[in-house]
C-alpha atoms as a PDB file:
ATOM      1  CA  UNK A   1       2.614  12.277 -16.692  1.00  0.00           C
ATOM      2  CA  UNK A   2       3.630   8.669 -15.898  1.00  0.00           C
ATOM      3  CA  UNK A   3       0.541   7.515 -16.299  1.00  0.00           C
ATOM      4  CA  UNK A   4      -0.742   9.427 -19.526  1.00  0.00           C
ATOM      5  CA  UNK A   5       2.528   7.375 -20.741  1.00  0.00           C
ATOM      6  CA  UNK A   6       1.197   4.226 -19.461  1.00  0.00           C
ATOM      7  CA  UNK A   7      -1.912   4.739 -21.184  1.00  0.00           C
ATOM      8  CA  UNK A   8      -0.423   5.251 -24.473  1.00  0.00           C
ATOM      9  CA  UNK A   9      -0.514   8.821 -25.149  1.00  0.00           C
ATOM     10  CA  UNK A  10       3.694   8.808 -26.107  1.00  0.00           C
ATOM     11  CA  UNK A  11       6.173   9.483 -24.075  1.00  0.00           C
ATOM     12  CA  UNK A  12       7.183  11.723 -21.026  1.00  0.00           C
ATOM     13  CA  UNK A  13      10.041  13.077 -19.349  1.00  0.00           C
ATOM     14  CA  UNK A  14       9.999  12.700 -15.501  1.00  0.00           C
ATOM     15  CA  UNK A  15      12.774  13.336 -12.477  1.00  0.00           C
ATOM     16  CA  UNK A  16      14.342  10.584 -12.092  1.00  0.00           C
ATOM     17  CA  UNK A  17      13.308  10.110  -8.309  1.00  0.00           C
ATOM     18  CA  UNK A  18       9.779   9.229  -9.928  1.00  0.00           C
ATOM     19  CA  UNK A  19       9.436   5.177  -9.745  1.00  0.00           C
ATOM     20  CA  UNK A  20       8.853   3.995 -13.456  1.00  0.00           C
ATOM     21  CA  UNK A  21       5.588   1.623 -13.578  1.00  0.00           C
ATOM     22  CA  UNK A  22       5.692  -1.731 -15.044  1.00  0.00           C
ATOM     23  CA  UNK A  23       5.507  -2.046 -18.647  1.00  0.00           C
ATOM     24  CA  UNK A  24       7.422   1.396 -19.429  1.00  0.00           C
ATOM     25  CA  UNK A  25      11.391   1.755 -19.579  1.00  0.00           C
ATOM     26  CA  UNK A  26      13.047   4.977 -17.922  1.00  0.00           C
ATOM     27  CA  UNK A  27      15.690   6.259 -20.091  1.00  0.00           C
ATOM     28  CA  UNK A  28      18.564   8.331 -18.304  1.00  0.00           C
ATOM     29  CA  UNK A  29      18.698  12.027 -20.187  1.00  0.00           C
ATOM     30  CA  UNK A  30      22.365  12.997 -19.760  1.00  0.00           C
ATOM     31  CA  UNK A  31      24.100  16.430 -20.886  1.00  0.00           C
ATOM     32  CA  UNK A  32      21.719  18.529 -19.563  1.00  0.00           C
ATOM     33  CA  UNK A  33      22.283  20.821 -16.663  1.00  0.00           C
ATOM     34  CA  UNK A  34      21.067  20.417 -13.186  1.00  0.00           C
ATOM     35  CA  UNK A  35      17.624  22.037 -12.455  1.00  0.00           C
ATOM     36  CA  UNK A  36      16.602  23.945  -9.504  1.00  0.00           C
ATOM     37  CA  UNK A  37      13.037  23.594  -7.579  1.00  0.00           C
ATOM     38  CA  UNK A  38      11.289  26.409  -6.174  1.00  0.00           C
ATOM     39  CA  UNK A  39       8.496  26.740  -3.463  1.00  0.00           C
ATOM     40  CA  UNK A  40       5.932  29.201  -3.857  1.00  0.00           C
ATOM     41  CA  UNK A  41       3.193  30.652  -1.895  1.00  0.00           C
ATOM     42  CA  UNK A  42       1.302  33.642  -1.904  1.00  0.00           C
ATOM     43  CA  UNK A  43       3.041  37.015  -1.342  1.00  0.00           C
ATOM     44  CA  UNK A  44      -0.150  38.647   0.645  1.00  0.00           C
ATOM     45  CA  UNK A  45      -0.095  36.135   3.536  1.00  0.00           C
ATOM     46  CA  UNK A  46       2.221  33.611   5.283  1.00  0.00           C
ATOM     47  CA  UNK A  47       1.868  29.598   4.294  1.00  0.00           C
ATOM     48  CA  UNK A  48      -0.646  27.800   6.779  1.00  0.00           C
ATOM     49  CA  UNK A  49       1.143  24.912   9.207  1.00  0.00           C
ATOM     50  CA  UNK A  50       0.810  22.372   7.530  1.00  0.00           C
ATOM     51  CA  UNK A  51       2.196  24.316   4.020  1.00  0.00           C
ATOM     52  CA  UNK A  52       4.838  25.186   6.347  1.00  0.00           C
ATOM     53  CA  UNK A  53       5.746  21.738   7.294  1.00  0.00           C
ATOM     54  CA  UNK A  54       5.881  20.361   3.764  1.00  0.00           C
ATOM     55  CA  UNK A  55       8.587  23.127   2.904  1.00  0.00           C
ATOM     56  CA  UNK A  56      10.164  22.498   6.035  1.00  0.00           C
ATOM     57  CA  UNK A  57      10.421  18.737   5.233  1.00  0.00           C
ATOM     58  CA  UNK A  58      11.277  18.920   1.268  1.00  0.00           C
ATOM     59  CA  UNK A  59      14.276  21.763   2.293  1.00  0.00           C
ATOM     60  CA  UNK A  60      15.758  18.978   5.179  1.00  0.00           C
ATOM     61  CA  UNK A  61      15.788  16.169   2.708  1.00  0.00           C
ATOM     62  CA  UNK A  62      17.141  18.004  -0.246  1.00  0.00           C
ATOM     63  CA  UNK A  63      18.956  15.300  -2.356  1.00  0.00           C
ATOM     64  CA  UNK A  64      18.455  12.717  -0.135  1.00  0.00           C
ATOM     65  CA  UNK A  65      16.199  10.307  -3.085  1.00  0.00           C
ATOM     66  CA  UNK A  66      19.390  10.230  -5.161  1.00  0.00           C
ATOM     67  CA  UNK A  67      21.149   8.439  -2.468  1.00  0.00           C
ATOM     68  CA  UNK A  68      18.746   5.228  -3.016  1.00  0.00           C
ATOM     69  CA  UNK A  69      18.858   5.815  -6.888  1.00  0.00           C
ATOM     70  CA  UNK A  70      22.989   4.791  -6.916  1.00  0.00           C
ATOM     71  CA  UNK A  71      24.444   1.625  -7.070  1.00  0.00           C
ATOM     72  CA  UNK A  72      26.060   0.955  -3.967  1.00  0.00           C
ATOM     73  CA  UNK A  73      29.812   1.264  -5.152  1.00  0.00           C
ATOM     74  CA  UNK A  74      28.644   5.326  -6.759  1.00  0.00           C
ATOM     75  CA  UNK A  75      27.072   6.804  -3.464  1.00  0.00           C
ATOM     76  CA  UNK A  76      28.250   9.388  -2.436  1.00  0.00           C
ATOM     77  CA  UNK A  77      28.804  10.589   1.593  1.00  0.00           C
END
C-alpha cells in the first residue's frame, strides 16, 4: 500500500510499525480503537513448521515494535 502511495495513486492508511519511505509523511490517526490481528490457517489440516514458527514468533513479540516507535521519556516497561 506504501508503495501504490509512493507512486502517486493517493493516499493509504498503514500500522504504524510500517517504516514510511522517503518523500511521503505518516500522519498519526488518533480516536480510533485498538485493532486486533488474527492468524489463520486451514481448518482441515495443521500449519506446516515453518507456518508454525512464524505464529510462534509474531505471538512472542506481540507489541514489542511499539517499544522502538516511543520517544524515550513515553516507553513504557
Amino acid at each position: 500500500m506504501l508503495r501504490f502511495a509512493q507512486l502517486g495513486f493517493g493516499l493509504t492508511v498503514v500500522n504504524a510499525c510500517c517504516r514510511i519511505p522517503k518523500g511521503l509523511v505518516g500522519i498519526p490517526l488518533t480516536g480510533y480503537p485498538p485493532l486486533e490481528y488474527h492468524v489463520f490457517h486451514s481448518a482441515d489440516r495443521p500449519p506446516t513448521e515453518h507456518v508454525q514458527r512464524l505464529v510462534d514468533a509474531l505471538l512472542a513479540q506481540g507489541d514489542h515494535w511499539q517499544a522502538t516507535l516511543q520517544p524515550a521519556s513515553r516507553k513504557t516497561p
